[in-house]
Protein backbone atom coordinates (compact mmCIF):
# COMPACT_ATOMS: atom_id res chain seq x y z
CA UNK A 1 62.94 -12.74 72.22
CA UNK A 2 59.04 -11.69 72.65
CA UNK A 3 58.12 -12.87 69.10
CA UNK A 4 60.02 -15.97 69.63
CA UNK A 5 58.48 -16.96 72.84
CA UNK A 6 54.76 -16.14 70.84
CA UNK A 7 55.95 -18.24 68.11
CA UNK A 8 56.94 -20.91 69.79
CA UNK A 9 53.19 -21.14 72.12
CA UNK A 10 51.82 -20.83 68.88
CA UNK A 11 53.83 -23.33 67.22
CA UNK A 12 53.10 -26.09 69.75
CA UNK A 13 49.43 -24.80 69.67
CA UNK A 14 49.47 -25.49 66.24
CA UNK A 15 50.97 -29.17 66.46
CA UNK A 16 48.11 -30.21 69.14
CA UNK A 17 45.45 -29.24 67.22
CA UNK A 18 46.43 -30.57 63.67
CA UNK A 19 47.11 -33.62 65.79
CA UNK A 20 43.38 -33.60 67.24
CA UNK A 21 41.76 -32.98 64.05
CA UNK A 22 43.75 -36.05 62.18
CA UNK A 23 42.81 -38.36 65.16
CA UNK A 24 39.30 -37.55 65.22
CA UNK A 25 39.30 -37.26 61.11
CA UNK A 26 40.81 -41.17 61.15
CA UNK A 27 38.42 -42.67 63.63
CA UNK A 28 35.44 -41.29 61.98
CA UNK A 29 36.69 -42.66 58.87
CA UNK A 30 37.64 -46.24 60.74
CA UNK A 31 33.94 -46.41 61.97
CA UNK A 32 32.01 -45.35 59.21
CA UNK A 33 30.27 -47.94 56.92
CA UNK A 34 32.27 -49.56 54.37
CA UNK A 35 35.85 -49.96 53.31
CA UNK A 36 38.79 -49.27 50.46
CA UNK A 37 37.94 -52.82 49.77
CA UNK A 38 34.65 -52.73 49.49
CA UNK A 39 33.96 -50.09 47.28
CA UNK A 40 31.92 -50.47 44.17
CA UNK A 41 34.41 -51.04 41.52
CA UNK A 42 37.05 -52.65 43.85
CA UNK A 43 34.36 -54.72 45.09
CA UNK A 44 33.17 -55.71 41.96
CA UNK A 45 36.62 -56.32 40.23
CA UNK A 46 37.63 -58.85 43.08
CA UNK A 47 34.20 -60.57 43.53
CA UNK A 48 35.63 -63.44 40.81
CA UNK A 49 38.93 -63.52 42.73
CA UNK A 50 36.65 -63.78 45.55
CA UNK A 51 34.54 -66.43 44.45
CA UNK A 52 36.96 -68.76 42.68
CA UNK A 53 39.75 -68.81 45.08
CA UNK A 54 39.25 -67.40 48.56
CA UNK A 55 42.56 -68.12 50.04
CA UNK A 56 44.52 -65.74 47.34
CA UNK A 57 41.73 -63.03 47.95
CA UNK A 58 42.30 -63.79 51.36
CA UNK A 59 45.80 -63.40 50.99
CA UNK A 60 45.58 -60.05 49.15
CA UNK A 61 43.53 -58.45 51.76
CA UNK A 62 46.13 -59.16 54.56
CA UNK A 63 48.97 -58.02 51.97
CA UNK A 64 46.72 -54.59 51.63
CA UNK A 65 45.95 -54.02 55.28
CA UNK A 66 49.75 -54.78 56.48
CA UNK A 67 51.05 -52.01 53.84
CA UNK A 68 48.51 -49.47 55.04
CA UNK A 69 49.05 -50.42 58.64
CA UNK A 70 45.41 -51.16 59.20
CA UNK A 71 46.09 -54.76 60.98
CA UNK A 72 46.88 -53.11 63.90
CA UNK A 73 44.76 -51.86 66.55
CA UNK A 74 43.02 -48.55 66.14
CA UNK A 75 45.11 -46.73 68.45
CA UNK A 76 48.41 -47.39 67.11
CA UNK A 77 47.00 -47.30 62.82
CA UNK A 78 46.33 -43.00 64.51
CA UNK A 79 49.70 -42.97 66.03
CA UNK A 80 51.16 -44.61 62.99
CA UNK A 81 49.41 -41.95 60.68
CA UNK A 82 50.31 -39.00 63.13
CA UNK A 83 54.21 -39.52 62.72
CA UNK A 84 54.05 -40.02 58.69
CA UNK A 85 51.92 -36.82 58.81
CA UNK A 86 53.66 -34.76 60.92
CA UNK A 87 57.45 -36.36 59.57
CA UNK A 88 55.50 -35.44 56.04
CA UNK A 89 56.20 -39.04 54.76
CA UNK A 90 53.00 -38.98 52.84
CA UNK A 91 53.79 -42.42 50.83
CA UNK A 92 51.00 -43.22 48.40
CA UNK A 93 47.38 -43.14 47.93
CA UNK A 94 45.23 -46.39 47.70
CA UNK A 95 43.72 -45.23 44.80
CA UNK A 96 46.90 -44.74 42.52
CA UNK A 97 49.63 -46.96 44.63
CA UNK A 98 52.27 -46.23 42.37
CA UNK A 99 52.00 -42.58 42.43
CA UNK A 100 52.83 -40.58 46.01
CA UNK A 101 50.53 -38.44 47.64
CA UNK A 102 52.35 -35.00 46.50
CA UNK A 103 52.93 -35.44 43.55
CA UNK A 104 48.87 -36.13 42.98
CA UNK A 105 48.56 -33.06 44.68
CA UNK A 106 50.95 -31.26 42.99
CA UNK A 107 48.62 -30.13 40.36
CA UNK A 108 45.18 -29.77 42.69
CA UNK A 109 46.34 -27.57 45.36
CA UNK A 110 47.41 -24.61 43.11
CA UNK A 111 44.31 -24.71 41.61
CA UNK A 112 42.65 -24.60 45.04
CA UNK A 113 44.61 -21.35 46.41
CA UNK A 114 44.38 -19.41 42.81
CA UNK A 115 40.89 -19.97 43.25
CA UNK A 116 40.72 -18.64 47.01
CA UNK A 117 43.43 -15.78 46.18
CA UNK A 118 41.11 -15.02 43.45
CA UNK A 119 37.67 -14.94 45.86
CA UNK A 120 39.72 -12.74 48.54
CA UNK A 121 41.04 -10.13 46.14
CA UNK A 122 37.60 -9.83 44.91
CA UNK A 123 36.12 -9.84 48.18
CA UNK A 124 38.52 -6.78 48.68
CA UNK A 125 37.95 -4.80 45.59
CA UNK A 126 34.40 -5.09 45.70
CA UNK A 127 34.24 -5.09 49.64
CA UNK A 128 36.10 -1.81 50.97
CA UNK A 129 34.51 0.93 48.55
CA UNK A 130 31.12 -0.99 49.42
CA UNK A 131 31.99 -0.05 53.52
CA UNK A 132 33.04 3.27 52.52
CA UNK A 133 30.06 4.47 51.02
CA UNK A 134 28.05 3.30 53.32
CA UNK A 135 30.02 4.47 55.96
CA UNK A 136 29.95 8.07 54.64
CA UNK A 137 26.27 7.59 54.07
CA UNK A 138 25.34 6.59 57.14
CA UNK A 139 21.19 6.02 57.92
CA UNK A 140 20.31 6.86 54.20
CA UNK A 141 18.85 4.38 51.46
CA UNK A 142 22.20 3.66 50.54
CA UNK A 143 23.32 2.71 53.43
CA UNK A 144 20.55 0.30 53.86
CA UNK A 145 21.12 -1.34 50.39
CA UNK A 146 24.73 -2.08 50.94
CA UNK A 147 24.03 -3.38 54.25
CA UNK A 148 21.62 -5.30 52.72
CA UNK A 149 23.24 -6.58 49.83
CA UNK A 150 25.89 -7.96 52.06
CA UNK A 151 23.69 -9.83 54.37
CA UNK A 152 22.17 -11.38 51.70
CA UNK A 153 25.84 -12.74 50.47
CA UNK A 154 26.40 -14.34 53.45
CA UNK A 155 23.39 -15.76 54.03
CA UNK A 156 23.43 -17.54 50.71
CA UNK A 157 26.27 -20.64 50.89
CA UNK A 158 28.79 -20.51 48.33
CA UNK A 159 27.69 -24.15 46.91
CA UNK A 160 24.38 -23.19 46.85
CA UNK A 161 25.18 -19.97 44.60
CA UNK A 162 27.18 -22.58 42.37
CA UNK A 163 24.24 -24.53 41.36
CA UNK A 164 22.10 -21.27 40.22
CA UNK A 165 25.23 -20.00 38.17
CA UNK A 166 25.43 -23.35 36.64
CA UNK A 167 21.21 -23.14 36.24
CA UNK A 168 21.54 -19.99 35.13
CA UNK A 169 24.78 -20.06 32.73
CA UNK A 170 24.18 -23.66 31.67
CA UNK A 171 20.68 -23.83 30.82
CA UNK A 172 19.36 -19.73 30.01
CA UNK A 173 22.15 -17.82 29.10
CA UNK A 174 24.21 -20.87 27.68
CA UNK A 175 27.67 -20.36 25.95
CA UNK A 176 28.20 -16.73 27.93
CA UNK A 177 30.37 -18.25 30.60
CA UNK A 178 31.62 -21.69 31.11
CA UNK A 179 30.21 -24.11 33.98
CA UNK A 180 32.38 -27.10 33.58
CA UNK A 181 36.03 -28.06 33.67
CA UNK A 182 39.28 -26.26 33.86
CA UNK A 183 41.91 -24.39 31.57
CA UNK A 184 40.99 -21.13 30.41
CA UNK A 185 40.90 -17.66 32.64
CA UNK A 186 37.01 -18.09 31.61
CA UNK A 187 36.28 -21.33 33.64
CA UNK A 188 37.77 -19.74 36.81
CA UNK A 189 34.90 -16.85 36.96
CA UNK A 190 31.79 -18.52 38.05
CA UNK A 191 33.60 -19.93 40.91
CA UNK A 192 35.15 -16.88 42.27
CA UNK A 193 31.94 -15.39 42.26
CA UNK A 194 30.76 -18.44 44.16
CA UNK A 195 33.56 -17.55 46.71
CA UNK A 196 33.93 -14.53 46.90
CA UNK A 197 30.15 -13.80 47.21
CA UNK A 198 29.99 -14.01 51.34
CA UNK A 199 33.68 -12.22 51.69
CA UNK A 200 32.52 -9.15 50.04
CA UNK A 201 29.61 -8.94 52.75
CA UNK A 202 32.04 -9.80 55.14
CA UNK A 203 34.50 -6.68 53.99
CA UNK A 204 32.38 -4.12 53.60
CA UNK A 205 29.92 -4.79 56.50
CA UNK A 206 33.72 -4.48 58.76
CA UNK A 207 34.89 -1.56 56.68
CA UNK A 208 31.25 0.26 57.11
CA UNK A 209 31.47 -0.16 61.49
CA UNK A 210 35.24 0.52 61.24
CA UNK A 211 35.50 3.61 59.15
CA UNK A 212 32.39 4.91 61.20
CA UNK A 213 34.63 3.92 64.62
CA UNK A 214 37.65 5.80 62.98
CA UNK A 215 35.98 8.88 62.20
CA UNK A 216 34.56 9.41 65.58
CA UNK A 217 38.17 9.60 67.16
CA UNK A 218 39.80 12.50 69.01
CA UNK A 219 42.50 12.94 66.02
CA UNK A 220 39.86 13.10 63.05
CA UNK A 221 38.37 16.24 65.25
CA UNK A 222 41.76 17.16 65.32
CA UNK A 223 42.82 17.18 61.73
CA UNK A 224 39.38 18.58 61.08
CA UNK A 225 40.16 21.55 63.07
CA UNK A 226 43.29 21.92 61.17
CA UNK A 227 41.76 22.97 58.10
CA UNK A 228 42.34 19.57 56.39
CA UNK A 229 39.92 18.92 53.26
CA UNK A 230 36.97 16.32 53.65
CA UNK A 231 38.14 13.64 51.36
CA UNK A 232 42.12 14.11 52.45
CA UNK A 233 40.42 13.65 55.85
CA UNK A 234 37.83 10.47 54.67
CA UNK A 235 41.12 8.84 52.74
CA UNK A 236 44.52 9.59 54.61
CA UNK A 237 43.29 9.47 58.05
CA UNK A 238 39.78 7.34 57.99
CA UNK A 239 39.98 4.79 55.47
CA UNK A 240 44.42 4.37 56.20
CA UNK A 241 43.56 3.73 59.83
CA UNK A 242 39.97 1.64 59.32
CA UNK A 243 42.09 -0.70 57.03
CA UNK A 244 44.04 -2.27 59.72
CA UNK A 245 40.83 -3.96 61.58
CA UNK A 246 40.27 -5.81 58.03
CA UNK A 247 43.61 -7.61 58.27
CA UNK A 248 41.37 -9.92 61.01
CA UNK A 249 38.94 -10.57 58.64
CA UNK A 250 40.84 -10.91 55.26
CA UNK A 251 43.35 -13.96 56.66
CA UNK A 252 40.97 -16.01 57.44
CA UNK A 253 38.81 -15.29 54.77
CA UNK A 254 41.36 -16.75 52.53
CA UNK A 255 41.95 -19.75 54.53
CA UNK A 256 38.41 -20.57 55.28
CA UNK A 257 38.21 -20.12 51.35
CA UNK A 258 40.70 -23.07 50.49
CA UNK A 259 38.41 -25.41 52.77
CA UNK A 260 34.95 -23.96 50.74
CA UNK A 261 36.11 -24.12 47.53
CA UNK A 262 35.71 -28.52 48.48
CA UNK A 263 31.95 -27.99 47.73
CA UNK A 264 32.32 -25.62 44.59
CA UNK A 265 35.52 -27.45 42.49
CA UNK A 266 32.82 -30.62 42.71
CA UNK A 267 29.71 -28.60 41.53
CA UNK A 268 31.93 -27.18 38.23
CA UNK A 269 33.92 -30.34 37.63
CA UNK A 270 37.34 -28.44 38.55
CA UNK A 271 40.15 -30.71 39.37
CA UNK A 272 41.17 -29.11 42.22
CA UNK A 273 41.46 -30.44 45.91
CA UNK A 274 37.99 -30.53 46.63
CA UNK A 275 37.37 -33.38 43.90
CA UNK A 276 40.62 -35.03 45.63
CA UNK A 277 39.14 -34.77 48.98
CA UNK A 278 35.53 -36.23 48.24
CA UNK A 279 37.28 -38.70 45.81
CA UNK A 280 39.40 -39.62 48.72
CA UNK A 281 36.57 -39.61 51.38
CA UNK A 282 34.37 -41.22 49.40
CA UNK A 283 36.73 -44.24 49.14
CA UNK A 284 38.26 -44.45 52.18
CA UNK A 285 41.36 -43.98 50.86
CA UNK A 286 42.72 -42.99 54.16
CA UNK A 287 46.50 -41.63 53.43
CA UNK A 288 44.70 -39.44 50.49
CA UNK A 289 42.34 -38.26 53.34
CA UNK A 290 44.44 -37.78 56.52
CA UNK A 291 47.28 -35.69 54.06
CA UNK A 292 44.11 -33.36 52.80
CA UNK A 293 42.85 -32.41 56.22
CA UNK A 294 46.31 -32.13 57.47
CA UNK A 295 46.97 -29.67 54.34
CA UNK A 296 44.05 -27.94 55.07
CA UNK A 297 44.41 -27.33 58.46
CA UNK A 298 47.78 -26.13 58.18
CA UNK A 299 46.55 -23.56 56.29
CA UNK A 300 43.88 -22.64 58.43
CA UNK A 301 46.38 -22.39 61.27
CA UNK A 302 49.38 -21.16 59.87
CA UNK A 303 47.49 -18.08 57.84
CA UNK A 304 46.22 -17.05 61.52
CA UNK A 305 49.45 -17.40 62.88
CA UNK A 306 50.46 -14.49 59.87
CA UNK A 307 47.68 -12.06 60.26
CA UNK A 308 47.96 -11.92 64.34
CA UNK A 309 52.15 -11.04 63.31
CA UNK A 310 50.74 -8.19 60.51
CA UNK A 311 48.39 -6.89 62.82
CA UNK A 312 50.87 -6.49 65.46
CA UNK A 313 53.52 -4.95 63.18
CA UNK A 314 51.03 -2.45 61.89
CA UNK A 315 49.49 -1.54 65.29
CA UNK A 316 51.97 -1.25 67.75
CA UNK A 317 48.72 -0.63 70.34
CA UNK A 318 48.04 -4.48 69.58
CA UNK A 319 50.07 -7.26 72.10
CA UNK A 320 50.18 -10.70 70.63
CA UNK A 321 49.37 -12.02 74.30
């Protein structure tokens, strides 16, 4: 009864935000410069249309704006877009009218998550032994280094580490790793590094403080006393309990990961949801957009929503209040 209660706060929680964000997404989208119709190549294929006979251009532009609902006034085209999103009747993009919305995505979202997964696990492998060492060699040049060496990941944007690999593996060390396109296991490297470049300061700068936490409780003393071995005592007892504080970190990390990977699927020409959301952006193609940032923030959300229901199960101390 407890968890449903949570879930259920949660769930509504959920609903008002992704709401709030689609709203405010919309009307930034409804004021900004410009127009579906007026992009460049739209613009320029109807200019003749246009020109020789206004009243069928005319025509077609009330024909457009009454299928896409945006004849009506601004509050009810967000109310109309709220209930397709949230009753997940996508319909179709502007773009490609005769395809649906899912079924463009179909093949850009996977490529998205692997990508995040990919960044996370990683994050993780390279992450934990990083906190651990520097944990267990606390105040000493290595220490410093790792704590260092993570900073500097996460100072450094994961877009902005895209463009040197692609400077660096497209122009000096060319042919070693690919920095365009997608198909092979090859293409996907560069941008995992990219991603995952932060998370693994992230990891092991939370492993490092919670391992050093962990080892300064009453029980470590306690199974020190005991006669149990250092590294039984580092593994089984330090690293087993400092693992569950990294739960917090590691969710988000992947969802936070889906939204980043926008920026670096443009800058190495991946097909992947960030080209569909600057594609879609970029052309006001509003059901494209609105179904992107309601995808994404589900995710956000909803991956949250998991890790605060791990982190309970694992530590019954924790109370999901």
């Amino acid at each position: 009864m407890y968890y449903v209660k949570f879930l259920a706060k949660r769930f509504v929680a959920i609903v008002i935000t992704l709401a709030a964000v689609i709203a405010i997404s919309y009307i930034m989208m409804y004021y900004s410069p410009g127009g579906f119709m007026n992009t460049t190549q739209l613009a320029s294929a109807l200019a003749p249309l246009a020109a020789q006979d206004p009243a069928a251009y005319q025509k077609l532009m009330e024909q457009f704006q009454s299928r896409y609902g945006l004849n009506l006034p601004l509050w009810k085209q967000v109310l109309l877009y709220e209930w397709h999103t949230f009753t997940f009747n996508f319909g179709n993009s502007m773009q490609n009218p005769t395809l649906s919305i899912m079924s463009q995505l179909k093949g850009a979202l996977p490529i998205s998550v692997f990508l995040a997964f990919g960044s996370v696990v990683v994050s993780v492998v390279i992450g934990i032994p990083m906190g651990i060492i520097a944990a267990l060699k606390r105040n000493s040049w290595v220490d410093y280094l790792v704590t260092t060496l993570s900073m500097f990941g996460q100072a450094i944007p994961s877009f902005v580490l895209a463009v040197l690999f692609v400077l660096i593996f497209g122009v000096v060390w060319q042919n070693v790793l690919p920095v365009t396109g997608w198909g092979t296991p090859a293409d996907a490297v560069l941008p995992i590094l990219s991603l995952a470049a932060g998370n693994i300061g992230v990891v092991a700068r939370y492993m490092r403080g919670s391992l050093i936490e962990t080892m300064r409780q009453d029980f470590i003393r306690t199974a020190k006393a005991k006669g149990v071995k250092y590294w039984a005592l580092v593994f089984r007892h330090g690293v087993r309990n400092s693992l569950t504080a990294l739960i917090t970190v590691i969710g988000p990390q992947f969802a936070f990961t889906v939204v980043g990977t926008v920026w670096v699927e443009n800058i190495f020409a991946i097909p992947g949801l960030g080209k569909v959301i600057s594609t879609a952006f970029t052309n006001f193609d509003f059901p494209m957009a609105i179904t992107a940032v309601f995808i994404l923030g589900a995710t956000i959300m909803l991956t949250n929503l998991v890790v605060d229901l791990i982190y309970s199960w694992m530590d019954l101390r924790v109370k999901l209040q």
